[in-house]
Protein backbone atom coordinates (compact mmCIF):
# COMPACT_ATOMS: atom_id res chain seq x y z
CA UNK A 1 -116.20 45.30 -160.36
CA UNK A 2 -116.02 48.82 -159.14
CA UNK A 3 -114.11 49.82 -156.37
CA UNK A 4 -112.82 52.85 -154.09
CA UNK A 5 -110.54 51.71 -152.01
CA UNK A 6 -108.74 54.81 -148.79
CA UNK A 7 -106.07 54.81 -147.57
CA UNK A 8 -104.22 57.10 -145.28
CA UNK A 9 -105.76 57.82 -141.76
CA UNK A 10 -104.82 57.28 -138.81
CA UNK A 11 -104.02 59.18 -135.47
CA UNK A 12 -102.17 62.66 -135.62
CA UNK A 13 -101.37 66.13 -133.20
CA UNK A 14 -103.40 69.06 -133.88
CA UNK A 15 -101.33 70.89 -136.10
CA UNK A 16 -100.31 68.08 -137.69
CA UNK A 17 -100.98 66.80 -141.71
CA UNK A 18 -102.04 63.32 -143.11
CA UNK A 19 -102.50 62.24 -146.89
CA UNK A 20 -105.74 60.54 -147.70
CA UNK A 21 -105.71 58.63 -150.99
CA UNK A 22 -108.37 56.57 -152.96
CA UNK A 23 -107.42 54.36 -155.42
CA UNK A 24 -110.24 53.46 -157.99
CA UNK A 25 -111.00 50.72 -160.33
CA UNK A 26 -113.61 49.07 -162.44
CA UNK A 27 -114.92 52.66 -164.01
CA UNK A 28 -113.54 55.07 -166.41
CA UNK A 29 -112.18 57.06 -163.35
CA UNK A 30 -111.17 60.48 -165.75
CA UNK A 31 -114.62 60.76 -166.49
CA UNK A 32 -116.18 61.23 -162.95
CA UNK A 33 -116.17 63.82 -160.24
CA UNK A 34 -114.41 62.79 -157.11
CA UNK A 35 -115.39 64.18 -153.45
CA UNK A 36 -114.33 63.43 -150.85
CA UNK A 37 -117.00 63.68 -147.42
CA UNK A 38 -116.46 63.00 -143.47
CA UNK A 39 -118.72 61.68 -141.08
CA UNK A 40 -118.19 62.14 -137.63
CA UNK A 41 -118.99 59.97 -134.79
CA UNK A 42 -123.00 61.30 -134.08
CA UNK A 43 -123.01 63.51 -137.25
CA UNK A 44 -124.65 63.61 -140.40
CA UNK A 45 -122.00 63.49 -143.66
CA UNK A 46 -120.46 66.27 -144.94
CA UNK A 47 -119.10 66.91 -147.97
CA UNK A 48 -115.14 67.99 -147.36
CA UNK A 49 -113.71 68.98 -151.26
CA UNK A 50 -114.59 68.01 -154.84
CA UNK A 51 -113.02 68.04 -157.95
CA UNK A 52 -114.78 67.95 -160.93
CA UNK A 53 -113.99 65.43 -163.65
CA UNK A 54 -113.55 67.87 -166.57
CA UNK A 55 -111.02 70.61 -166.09
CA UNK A 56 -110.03 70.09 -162.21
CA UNK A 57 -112.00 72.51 -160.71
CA UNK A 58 -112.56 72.30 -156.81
CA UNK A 59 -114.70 72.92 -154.35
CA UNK A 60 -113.91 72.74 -150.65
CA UNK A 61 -116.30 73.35 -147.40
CA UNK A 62 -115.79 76.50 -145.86
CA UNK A 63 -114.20 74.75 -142.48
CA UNK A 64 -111.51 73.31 -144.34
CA UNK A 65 -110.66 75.84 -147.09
CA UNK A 66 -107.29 77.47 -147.18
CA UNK A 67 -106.22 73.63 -145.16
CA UNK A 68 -107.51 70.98 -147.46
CA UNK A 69 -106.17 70.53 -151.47
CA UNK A 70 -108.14 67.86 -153.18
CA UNK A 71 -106.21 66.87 -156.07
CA UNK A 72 -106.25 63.91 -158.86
CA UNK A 73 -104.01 61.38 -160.91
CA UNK A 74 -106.10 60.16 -163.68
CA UNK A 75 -103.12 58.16 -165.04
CA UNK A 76 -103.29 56.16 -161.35
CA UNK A 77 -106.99 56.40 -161.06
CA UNK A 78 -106.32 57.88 -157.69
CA UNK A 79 -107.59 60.99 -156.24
CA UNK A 80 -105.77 62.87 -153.09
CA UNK A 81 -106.82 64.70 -150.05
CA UNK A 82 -103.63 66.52 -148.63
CA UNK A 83 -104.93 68.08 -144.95
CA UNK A 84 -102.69 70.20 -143.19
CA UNK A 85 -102.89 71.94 -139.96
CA UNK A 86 -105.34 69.49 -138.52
CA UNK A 87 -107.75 70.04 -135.55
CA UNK A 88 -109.48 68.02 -133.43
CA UNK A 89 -113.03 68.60 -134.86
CA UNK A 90 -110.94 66.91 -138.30
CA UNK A 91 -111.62 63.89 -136.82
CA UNK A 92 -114.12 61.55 -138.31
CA UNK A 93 -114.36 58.69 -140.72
CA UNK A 94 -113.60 60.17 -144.73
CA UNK A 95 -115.19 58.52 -147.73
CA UNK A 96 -114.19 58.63 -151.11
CA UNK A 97 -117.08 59.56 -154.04
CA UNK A 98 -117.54 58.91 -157.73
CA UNK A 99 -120.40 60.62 -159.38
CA UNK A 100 -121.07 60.88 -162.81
CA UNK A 101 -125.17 61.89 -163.30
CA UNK A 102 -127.03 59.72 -161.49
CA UNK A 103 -124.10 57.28 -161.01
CA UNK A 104 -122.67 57.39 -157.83
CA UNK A 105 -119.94 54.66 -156.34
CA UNK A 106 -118.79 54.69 -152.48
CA UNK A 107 -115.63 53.52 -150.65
CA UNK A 108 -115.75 52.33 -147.34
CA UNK A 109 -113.45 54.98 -145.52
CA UNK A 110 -110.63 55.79 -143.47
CA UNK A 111 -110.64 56.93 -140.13
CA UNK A 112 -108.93 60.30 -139.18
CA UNK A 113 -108.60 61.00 -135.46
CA UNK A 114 -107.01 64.29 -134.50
CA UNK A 115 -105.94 63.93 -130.80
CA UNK A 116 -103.04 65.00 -128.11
């Protein structure tokens, strides 16, 4: 059975970091891209940062570039969103992605809120 599984929101300052995690199973995780997207409250998704399964490159939207660093474990099956110097339009429910072609496997997401 195939699951992602986040972890890691919760509530944080502006200016402030949080470590998003998704733990995978059920799927030979080394062989898929992971991304990570957002959706906020009213908003379409968004993609937020991928890495690509062979050779760890990584792609990041433009808002979050130089603040976001996707990164992977393939030995855990777990792939990381480190998010520093938050802001308040951070806020909004992440979701973890496996794609592989036209295979494509969803977690249920954590909720970020950004708030003083």
């Amino acid at each position: 059975q195939v699951q992602l599984v986040e972890s890691g929101g919760g509530l944080v300052h502006p200016g402030g970091s949080l470590r998003l995690s998704c733990a995978a199973s059920g799927f030979t995780f080394s062989s898929y891209s992971m991304t990570w997207f957002r959706q906020a409250l009213g908003k379409e998704r968004e993609l937020v940062a991928t890495i690509i399964w062979a050779g760890g490159r990584t792609n990041y939207a433009d808002s979050v570039k130089g603040r976001f660093t996707i990164s992977r474990d393939n030995a855990k099956s777990t792939v990381y969103l480190q998010m520093n110097s938050l802001k308040p339009e951070d806020s909004a429910v992440y979701y973890c992605n496996a794609n592989r072609g036209l295979v494509s496997y969803w977690g249920r997401g954590t909720q970020v809120t950004v708030s003083s």
